[in-house]
C-alpha atoms as a PDB file:
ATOM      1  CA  UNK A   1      30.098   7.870 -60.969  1.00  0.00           C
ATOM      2  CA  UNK A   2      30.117   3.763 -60.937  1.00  0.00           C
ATOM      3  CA  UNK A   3      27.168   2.884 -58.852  1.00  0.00           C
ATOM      4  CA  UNK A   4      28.370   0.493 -55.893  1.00  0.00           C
ATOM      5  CA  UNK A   5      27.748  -3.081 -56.061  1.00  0.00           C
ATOM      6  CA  UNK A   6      27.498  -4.188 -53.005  1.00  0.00           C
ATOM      7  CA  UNK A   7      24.261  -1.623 -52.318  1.00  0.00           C
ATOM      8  CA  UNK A   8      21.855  -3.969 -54.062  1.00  0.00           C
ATOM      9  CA  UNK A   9      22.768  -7.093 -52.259  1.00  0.00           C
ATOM     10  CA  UNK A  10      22.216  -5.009 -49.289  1.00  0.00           C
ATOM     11  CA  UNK A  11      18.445  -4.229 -50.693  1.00  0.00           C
ATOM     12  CA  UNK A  12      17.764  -7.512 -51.088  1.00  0.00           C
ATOM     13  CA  UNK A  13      18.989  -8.907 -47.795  1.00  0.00           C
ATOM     14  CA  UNK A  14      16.788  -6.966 -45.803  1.00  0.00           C
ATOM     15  CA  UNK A  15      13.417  -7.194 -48.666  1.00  0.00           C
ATOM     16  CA  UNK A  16       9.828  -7.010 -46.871  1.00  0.00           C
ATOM     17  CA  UNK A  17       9.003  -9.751 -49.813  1.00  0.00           C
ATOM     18  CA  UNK A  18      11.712 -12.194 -48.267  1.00  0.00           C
ATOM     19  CA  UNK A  19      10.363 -15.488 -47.015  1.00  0.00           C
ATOM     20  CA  UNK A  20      10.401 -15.360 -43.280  1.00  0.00           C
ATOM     21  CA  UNK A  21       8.619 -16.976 -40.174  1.00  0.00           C
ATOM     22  CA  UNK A  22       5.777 -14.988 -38.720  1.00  0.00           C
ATOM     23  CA  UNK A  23       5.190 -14.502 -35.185  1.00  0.00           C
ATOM     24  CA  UNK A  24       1.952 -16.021 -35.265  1.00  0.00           C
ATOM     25  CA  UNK A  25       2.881 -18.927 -37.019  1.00  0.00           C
ATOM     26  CA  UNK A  26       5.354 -19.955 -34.309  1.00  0.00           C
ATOM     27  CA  UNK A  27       2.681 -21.695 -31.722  1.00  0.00           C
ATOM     28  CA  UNK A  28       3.395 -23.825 -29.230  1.00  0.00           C
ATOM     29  CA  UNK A  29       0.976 -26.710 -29.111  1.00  0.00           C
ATOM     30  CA  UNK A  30       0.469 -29.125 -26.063  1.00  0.00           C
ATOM     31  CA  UNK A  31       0.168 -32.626 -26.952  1.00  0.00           C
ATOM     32  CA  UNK A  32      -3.098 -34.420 -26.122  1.00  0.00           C
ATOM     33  CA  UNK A  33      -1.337 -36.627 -23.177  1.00  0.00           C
ATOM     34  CA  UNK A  34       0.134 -33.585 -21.344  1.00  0.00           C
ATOM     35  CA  UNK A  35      -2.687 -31.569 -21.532  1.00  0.00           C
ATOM     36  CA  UNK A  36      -5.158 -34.499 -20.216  1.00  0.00           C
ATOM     37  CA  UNK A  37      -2.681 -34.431 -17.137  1.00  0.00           C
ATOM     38  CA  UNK A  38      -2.615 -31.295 -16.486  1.00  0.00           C
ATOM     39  CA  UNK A  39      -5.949 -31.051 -16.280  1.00  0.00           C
ATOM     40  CA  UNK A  40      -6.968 -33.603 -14.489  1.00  0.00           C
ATOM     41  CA  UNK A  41      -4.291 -32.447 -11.764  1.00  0.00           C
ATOM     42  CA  UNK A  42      -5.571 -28.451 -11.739  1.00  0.00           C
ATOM     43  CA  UNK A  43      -9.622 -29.694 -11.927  1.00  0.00           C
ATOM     44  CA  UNK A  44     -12.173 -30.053  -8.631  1.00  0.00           C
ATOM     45  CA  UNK A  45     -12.894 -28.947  -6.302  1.00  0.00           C
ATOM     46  CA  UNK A  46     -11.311 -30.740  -3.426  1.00  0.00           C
ATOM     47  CA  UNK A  47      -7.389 -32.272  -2.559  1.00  0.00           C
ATOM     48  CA  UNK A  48      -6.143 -28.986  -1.479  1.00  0.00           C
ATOM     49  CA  UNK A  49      -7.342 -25.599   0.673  1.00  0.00           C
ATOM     50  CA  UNK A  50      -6.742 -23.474  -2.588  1.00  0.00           C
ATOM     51  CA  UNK A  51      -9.079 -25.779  -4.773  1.00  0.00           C
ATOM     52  CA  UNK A  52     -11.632 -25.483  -1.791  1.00  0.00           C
ATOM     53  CA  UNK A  53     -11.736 -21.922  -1.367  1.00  0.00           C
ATOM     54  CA  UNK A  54     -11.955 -20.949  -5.155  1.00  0.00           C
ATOM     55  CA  UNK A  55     -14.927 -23.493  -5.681  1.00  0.00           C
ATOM     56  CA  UNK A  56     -16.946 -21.822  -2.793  1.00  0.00           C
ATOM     57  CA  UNK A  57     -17.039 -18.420  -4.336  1.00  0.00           C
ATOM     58  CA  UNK A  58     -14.421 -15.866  -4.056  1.00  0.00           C
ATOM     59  CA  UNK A  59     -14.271 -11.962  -4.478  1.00  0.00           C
ATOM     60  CA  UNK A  60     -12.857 -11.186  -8.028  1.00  0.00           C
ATOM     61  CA  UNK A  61      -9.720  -8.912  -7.186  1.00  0.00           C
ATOM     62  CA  UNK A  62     -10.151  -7.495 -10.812  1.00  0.00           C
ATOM     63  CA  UNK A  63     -13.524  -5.937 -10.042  1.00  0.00           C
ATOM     64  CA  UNK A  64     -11.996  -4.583  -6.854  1.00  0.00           C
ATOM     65  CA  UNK A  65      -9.078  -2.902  -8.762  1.00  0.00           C
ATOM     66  CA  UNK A  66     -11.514  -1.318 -10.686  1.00  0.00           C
ATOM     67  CA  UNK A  67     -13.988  -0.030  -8.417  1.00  0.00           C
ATOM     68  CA  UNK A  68     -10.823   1.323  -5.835  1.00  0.00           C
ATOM     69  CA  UNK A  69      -9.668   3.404  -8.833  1.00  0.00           C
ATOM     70  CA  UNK A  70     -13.668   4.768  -9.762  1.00  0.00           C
ATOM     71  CA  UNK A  71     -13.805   5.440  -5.764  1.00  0.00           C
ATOM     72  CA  UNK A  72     -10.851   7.378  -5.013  1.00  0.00           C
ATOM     73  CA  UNK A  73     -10.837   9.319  -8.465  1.00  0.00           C
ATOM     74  CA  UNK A  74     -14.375  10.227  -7.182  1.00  0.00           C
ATOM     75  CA  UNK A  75     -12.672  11.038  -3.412  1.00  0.00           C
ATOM     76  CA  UNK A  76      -9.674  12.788  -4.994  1.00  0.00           C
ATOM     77  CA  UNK A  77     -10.483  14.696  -7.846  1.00  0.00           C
ATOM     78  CA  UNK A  78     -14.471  15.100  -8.220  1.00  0.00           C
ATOM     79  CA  UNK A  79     -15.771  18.495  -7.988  1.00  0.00           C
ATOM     80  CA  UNK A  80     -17.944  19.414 -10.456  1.00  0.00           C
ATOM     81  CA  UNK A  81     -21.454  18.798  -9.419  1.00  0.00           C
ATOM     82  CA  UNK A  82     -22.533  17.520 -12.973  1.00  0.00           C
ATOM     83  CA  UNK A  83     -20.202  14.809 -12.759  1.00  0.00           C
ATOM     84  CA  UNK A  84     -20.719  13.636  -9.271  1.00  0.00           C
ATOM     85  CA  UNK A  85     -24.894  13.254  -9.982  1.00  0.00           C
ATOM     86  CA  UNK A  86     -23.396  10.380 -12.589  1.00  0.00           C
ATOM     87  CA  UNK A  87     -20.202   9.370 -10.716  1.00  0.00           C
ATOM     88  CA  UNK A  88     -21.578   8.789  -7.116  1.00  0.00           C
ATOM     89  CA  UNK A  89     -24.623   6.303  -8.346  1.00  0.00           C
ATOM     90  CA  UNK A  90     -21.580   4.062 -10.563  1.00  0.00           C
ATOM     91  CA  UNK A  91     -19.354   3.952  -6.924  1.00  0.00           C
ATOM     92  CA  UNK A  92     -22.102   2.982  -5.045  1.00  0.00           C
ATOM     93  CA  UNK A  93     -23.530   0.258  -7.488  1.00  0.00           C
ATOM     94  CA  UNK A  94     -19.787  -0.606  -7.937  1.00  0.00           C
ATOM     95  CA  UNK A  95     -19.660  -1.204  -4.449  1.00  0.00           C
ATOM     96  CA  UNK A  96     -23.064  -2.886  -4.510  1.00  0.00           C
ATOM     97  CA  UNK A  97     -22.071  -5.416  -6.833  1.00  0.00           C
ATOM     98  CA  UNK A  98     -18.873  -5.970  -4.787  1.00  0.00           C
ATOM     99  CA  UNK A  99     -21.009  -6.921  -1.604  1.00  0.00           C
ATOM    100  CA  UNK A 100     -22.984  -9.442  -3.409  1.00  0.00           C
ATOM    101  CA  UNK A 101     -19.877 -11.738  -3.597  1.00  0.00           C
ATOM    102  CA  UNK A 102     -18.990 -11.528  -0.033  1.00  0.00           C
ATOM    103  CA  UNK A 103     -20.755 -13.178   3.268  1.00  0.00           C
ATOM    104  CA  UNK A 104     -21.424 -10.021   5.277  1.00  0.00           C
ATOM    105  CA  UNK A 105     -22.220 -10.376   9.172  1.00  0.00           C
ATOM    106  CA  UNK A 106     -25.881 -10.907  10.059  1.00  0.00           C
ATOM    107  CA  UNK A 107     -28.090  -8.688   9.992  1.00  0.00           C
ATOM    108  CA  UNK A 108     -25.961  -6.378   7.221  1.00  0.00           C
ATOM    109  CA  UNK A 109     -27.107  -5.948   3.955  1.00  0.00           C
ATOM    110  CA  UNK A 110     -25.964  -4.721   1.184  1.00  0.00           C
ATOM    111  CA  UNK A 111     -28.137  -1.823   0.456  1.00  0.00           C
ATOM    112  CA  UNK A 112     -27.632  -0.350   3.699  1.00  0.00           C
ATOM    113  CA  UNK A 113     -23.364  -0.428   3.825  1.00  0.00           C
ATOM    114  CA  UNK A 114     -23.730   1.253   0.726  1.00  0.00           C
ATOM    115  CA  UNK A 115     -25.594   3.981   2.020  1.00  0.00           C
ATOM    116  CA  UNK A 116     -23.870   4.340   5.183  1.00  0.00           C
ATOM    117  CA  UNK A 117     -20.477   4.024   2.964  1.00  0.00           C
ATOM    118  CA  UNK A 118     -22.400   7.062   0.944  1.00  0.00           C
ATOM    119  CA  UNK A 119     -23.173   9.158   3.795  1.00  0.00           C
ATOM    120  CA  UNK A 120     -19.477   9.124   5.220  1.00  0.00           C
ATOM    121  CA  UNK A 121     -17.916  10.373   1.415  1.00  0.00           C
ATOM    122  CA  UNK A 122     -17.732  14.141   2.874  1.00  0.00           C
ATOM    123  CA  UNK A 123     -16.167  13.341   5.665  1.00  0.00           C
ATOM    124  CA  UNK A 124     -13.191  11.325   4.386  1.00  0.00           C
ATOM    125  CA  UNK A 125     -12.991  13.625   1.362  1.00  0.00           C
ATOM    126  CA  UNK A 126     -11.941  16.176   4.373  1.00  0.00           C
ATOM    127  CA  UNK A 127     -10.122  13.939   6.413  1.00  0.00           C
ATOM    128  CA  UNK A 128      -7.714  13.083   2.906  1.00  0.00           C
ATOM    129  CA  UNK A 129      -7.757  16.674   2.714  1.00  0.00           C
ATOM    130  CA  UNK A 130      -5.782  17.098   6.020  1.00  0.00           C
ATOM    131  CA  UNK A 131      -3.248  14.501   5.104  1.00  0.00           C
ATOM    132  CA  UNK A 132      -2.332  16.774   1.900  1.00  0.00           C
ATOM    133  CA  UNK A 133      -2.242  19.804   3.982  1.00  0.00           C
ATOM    134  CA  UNK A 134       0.079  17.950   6.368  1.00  0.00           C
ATOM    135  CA  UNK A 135       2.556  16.828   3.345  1.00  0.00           C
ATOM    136  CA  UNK A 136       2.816  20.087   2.321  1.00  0.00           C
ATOM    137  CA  UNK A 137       4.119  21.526   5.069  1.00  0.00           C
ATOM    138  CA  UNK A 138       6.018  18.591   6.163  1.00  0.00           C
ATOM    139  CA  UNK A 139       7.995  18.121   3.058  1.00  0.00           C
ATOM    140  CA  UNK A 140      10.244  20.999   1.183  1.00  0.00           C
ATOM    141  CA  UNK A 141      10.480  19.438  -2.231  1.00  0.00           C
ATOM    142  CA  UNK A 142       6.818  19.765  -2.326  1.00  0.00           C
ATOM    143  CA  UNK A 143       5.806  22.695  -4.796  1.00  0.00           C
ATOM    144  CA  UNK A 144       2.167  22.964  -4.593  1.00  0.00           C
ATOM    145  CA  UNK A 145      -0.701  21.210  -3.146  1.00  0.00           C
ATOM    146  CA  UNK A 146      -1.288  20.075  -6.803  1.00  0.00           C
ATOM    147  CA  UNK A 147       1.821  17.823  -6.949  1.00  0.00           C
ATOM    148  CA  UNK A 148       1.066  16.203  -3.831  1.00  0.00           C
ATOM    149  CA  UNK A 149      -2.353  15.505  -4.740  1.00  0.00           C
ATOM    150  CA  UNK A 150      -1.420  13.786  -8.227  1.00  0.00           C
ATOM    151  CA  UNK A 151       1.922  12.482  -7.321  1.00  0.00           C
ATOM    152  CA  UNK A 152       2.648  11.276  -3.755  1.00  0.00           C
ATOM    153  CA  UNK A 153       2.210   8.012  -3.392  1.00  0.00           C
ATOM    154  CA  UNK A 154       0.872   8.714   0.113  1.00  0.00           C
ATOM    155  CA  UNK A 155      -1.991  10.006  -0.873  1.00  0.00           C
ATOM    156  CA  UNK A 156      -3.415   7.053  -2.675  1.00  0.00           C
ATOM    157  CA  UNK A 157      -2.542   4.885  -0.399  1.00  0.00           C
ATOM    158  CA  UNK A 158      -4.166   6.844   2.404  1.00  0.00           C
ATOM    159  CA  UNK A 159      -7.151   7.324  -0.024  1.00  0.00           C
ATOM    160  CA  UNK A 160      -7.713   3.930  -0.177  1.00  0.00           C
ATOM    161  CA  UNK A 161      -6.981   3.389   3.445  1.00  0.00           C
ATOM    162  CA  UNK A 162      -9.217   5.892   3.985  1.00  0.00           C
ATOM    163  CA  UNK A 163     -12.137   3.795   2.387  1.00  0.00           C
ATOM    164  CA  UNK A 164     -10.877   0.542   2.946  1.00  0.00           C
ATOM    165  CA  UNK A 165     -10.693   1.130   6.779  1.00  0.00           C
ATOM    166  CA  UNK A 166     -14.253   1.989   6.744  1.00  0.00           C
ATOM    167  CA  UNK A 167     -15.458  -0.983   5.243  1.00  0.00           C
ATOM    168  CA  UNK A 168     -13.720  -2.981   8.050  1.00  0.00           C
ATOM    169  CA  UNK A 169     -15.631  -0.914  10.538  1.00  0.00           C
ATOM    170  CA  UNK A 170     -18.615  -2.273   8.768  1.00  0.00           C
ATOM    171  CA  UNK A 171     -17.522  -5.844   9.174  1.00  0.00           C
ATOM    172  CA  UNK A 172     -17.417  -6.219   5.439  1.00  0.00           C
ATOM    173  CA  UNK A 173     -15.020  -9.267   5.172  1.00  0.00           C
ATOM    174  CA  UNK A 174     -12.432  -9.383   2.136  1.00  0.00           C
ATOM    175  CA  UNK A 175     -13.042  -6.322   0.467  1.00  0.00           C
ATOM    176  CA  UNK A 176     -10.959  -3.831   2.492  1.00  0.00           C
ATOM    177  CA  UNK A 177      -8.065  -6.520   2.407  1.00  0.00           C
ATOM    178  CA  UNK A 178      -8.034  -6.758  -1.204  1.00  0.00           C
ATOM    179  CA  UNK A 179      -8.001  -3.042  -1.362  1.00  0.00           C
ATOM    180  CA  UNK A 180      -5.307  -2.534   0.987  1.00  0.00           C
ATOM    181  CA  UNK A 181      -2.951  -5.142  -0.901  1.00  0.00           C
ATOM    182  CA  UNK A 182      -3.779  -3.256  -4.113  1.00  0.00           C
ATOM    183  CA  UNK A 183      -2.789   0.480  -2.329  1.00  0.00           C
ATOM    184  CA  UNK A 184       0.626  -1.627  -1.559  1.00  0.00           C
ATOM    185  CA  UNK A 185       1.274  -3.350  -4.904  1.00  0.00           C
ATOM    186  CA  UNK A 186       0.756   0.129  -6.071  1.00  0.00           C
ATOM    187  CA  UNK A 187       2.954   2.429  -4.006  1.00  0.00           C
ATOM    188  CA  UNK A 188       4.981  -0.129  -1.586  1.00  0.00           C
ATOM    189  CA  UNK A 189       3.237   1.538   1.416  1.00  0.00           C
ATOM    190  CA  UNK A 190       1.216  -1.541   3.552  1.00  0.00           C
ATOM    191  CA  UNK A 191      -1.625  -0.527   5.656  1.00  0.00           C
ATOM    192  CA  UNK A 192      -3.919  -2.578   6.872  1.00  0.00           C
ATOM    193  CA  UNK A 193      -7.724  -1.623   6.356  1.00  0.00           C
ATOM    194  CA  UNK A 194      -8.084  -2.113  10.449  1.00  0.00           C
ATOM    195  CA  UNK A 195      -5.002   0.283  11.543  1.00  0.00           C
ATOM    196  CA  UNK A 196      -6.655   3.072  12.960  1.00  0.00           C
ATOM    197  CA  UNK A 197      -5.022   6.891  11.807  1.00  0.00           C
ATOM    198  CA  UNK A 198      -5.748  10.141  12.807  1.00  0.00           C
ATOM    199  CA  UNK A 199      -5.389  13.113  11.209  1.00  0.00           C
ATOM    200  CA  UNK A 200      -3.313  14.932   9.327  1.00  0.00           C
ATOM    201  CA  UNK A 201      -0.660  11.868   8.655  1.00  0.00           C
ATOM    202  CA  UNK A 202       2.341  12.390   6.645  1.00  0.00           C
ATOM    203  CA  UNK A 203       4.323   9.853   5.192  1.00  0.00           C
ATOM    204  CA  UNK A 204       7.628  10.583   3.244  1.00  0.00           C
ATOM    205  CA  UNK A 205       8.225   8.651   0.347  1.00  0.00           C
ATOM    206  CA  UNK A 206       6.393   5.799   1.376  1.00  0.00           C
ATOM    207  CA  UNK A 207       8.621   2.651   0.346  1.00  0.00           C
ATOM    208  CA  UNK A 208       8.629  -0.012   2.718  1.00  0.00           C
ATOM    209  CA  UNK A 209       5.966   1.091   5.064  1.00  0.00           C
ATOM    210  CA  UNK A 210       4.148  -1.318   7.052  1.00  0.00           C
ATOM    211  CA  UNK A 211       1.365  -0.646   9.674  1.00  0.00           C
ATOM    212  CA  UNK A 212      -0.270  -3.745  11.356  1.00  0.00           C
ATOM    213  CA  UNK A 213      -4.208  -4.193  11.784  1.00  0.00           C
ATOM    214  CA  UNK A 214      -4.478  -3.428  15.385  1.00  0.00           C
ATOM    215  CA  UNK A 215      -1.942  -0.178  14.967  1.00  0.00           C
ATOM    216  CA  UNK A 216      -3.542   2.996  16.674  1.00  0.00           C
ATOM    217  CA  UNK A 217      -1.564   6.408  15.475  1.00  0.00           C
ATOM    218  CA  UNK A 218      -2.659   9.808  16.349  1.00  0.00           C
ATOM    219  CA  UNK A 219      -3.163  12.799  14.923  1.00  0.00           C
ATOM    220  CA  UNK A 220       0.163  14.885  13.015  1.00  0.00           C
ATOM    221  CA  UNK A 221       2.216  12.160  13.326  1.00  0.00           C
ATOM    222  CA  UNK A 222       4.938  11.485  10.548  1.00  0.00           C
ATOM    223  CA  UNK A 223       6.492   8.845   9.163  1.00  0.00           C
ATOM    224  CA  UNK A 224       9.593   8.005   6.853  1.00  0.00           C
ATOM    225  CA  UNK A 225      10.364   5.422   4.176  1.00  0.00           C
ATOM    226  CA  UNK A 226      10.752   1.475   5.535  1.00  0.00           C
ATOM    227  CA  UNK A 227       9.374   1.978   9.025  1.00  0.00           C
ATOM    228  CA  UNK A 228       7.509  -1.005  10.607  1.00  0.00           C
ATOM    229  CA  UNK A 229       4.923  -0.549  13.289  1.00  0.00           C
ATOM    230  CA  UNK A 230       3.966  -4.312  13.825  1.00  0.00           C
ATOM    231  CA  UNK A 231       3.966  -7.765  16.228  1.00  0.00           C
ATOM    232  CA  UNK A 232       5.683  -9.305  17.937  1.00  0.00           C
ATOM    233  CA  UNK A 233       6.225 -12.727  16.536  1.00  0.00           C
ATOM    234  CA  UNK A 234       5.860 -16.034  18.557  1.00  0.00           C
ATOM    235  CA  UNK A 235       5.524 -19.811  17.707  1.00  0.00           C
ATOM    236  CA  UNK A 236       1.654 -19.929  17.822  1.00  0.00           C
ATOM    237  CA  UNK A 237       0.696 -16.905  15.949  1.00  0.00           C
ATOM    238  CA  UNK A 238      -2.818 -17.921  16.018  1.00  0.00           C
ATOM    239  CA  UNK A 239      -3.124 -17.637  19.911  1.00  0.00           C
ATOM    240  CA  UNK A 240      -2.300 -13.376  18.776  1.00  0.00           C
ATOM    241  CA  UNK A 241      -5.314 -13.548  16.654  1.00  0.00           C
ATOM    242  CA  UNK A 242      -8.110 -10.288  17.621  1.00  0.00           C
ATOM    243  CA  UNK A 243      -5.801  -8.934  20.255  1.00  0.00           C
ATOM    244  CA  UNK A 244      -3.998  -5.874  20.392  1.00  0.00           C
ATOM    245  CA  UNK A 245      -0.918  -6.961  18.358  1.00  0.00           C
ATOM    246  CA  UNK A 246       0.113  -3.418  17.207  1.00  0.00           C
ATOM    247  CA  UNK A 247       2.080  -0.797  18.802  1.00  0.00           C
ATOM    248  CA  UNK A 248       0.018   3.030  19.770  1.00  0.00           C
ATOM    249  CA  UNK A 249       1.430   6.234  18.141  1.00  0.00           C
ATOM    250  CA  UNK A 250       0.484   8.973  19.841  1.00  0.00           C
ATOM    251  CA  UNK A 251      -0.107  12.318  18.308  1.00  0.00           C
ATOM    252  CA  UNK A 252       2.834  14.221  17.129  1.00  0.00           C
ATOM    253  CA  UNK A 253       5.920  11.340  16.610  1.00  0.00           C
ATOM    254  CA  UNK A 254       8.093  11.145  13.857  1.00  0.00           C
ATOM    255  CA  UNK A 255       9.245   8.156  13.205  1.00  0.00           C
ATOM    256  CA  UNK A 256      12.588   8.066  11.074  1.00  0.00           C
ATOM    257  CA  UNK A 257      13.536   5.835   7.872  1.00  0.00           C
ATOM    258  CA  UNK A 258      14.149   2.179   8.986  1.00  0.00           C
ATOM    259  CA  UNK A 259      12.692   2.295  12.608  1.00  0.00           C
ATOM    260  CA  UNK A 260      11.197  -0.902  13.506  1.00  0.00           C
ATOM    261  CA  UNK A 261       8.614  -0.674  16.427  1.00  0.00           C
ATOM    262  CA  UNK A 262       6.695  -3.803  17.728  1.00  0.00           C
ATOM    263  CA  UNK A 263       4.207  -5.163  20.231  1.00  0.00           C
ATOM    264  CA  UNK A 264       0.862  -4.234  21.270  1.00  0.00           C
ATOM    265  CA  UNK A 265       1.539  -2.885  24.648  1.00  0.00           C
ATOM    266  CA  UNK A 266       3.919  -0.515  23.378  1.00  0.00           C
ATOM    267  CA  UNK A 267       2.972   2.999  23.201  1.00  0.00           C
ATOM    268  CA  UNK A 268       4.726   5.624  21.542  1.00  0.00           C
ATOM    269  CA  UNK A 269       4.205   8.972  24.043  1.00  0.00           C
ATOM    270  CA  UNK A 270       3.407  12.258  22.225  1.00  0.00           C
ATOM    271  CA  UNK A 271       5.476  14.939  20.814  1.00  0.00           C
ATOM    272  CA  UNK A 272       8.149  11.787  20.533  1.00  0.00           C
ATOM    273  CA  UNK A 273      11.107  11.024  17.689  1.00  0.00           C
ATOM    274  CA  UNK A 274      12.006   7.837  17.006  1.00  0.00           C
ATOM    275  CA  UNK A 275      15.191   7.668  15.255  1.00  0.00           C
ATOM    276  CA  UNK A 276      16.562   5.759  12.254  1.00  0.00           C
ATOM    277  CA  UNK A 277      17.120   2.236  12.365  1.00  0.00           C
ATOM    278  CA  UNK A 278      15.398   2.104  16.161  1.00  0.00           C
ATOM    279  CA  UNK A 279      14.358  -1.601  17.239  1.00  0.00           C
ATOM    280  CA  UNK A 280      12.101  -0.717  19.850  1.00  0.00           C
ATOM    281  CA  UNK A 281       9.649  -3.386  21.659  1.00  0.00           C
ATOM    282  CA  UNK A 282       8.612  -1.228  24.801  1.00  0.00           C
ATOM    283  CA  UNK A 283       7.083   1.905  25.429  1.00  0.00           C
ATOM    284  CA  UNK A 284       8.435   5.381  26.324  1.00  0.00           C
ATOM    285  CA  UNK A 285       7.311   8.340  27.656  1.00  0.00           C
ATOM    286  CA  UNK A 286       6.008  11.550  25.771  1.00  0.00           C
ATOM    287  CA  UNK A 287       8.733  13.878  24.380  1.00  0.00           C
ATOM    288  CA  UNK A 288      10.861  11.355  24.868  1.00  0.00           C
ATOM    289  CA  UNK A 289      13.976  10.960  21.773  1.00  0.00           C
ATOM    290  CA  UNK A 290      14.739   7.424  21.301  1.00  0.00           C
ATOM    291  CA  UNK A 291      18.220   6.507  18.920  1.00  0.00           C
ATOM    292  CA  UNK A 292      20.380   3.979  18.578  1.00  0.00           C
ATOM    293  CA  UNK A 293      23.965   4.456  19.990  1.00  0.00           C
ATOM    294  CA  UNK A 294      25.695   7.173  17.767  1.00  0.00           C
ATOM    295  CA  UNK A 295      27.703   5.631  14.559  1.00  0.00           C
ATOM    296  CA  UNK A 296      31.075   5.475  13.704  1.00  0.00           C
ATOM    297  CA  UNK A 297      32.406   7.152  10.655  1.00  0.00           C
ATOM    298  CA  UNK A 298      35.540   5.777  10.104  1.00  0.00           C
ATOM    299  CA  UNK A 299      37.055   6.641   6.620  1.00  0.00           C
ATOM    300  CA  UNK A 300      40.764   5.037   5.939  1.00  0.00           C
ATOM    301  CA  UNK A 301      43.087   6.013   2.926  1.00  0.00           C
ATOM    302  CA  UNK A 302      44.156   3.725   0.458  1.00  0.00           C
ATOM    303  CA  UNK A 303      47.410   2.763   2.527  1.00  0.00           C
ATOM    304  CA  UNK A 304      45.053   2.010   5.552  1.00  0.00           C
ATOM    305  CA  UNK A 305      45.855   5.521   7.482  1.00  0.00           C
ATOM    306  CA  UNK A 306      42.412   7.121   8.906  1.00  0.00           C
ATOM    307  CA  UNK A 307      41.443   9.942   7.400  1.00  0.00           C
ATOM    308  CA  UNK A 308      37.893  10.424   9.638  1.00  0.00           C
ATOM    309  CA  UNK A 309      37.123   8.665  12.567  1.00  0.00           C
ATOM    310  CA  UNK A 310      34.268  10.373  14.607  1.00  0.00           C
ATOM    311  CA  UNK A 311      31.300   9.731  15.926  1.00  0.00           C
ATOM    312  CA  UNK A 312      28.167  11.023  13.784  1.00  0.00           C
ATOM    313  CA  UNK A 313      26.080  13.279  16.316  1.00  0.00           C
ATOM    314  CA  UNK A 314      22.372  13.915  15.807  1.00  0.00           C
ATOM    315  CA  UNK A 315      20.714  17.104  15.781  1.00  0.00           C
ATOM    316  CA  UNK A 316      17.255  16.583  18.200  1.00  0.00           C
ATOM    317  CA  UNK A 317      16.062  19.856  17.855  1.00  0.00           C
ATOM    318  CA  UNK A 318      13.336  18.775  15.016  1.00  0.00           C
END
């Protein structure tokens, strides 16, 4: 059989020994002029608030990443005694070093937060062990306690709540922000470190959460995906700041996907449901069910006749 001829230009085309450009030969190189600029614009430590702040000292949010991820591994999944004798001393050093970079509120030191921090690990190690107990039997798709554990993004954002919130009791400044934005960036669920939350909390899916600092919620309460419990907004935020800002949630609400509840004089009374989409800026009474006016479901054909056109009832008895 003739051998083809086209199969060796092929070959050749695409030979290893064929003079191309390599990657790290294409470098891009500043000239001397732009680069002089540049940093002369970007040096000192004055001209603008960012320049000021990094130049006084500022918690690395790199070190924080890491020592969130030691601390809840060591809240969620350490049991063997072997390994907590080495991992306990690393979190608490961790969280030594951590408190070195910080101005802490006179007369705190570092040595004893830590300790304090140390002394409260079984009880938030129970109290996270509540909230899994609560999304198991909250949501159906859940198989096991294992999945939950492991996969919910819930659960490590309440585990770092969990710690983060009890920094902030401690005054520790920085810290338990840095960790909360990190739980967020993480699993889209936004808790401030100073919202206070019982037990046994459930949230469901998690996306779009957002819980303001001065937010008080109860014990069994539940919440669904892109619900906002937050302030009131007016021209002089500032004038808001260490008030009561934050709606209360008593025990036993559910709160449904897309509810948007605001002010800190609002209170949420227990054994309530808040329903989807709910814009609610004043309080109500326990057991009370709060929707919005029943939707339409209109449906037309494609020469504009209505097939459906109802109103969509909702089923209160859950």
């Amino acid at each position: 059989m003739a051998s083809d001829p086209v199969q060796p230009k092929l070959r050749a085309a695409v030979s290893p020994s064929a003079s191309l450009p390599s990657v790290e030969d294409a470098r891009f190189v500043v000239p001397d002029d732009v680069l002089d600029e540049v940093v002369d614009g970007l040096a000192g430590c004055e001209e603008t608030v960012l320049s000021e702040t990094v130049c006084g000292g500022i918690l690395d949010p790199n070190e924080v990443e890491v020592w969130v991820d030691r601390a809840t591994r060591l809240l969620r999944f350490r049991v063997d005694p072997e390994e907590l004798r080495s991992e306990v001393p690393a979190v608490a050093d961790g969280l030594y070093q951590l408190l070195l970079q910080v101005t802490l509120p006179d007369p705190a030191k570092p040595g004893a937060i830590v300790l304090r921090f140390l002394h409260r690990l079984i009880e938030l190690r129970q109290m996270l062990s509540l909230d899994v107990e609560a999304a198991f039997h909250g949501d159906p798709a859940a198989k096991g306690y294992d999945e939950i554990v492991v996969a919910y993004p819930s659960i490590r954002a309440l585990a770092i709540h969990r710690i983060a919130h009890e920094l902030y009791g401690y005054g520790v400044p920085l810290l338990p922000r840095v960790m909360s934005e990190y739980a967020h960036d993480r699993t889209g669920i936004d808790i401030h470190p100073g919202a206070q939350i019982g037990e046994r909390f459930f949230i469901d899916h998690g996306t779009g959460i957002v819980i303001g600092e001065t937010a008080v919620i109860g014990h069994r309460v539940r919440l669904y995906q892109s619900v906002t419990i937050g302030a009131t907004s007016i021209k002089n935020g500032a004038a808001l700041r260490g008030k009561k800002r934050h709606p209360t949630i008593e025990d036993d609400v559910t709160v449904y996907a897309g509810a948007t509840i605001l002010g800190g004089d609002t209170v949420i009374g227990a054994g309530s449901v808040i329903g989807g989409n709910v814009w609610l800026t004043h309080s109500v009474p326990p057991g009370s069910r709060v929707m919005s006016e029943a939707p339409r479901l209109l449906v037309k054909g494609s020469e504009g006749r209505a097939l459906v056109d109802e109103s969509m009832d909702v089923d209160w008895n859950i």
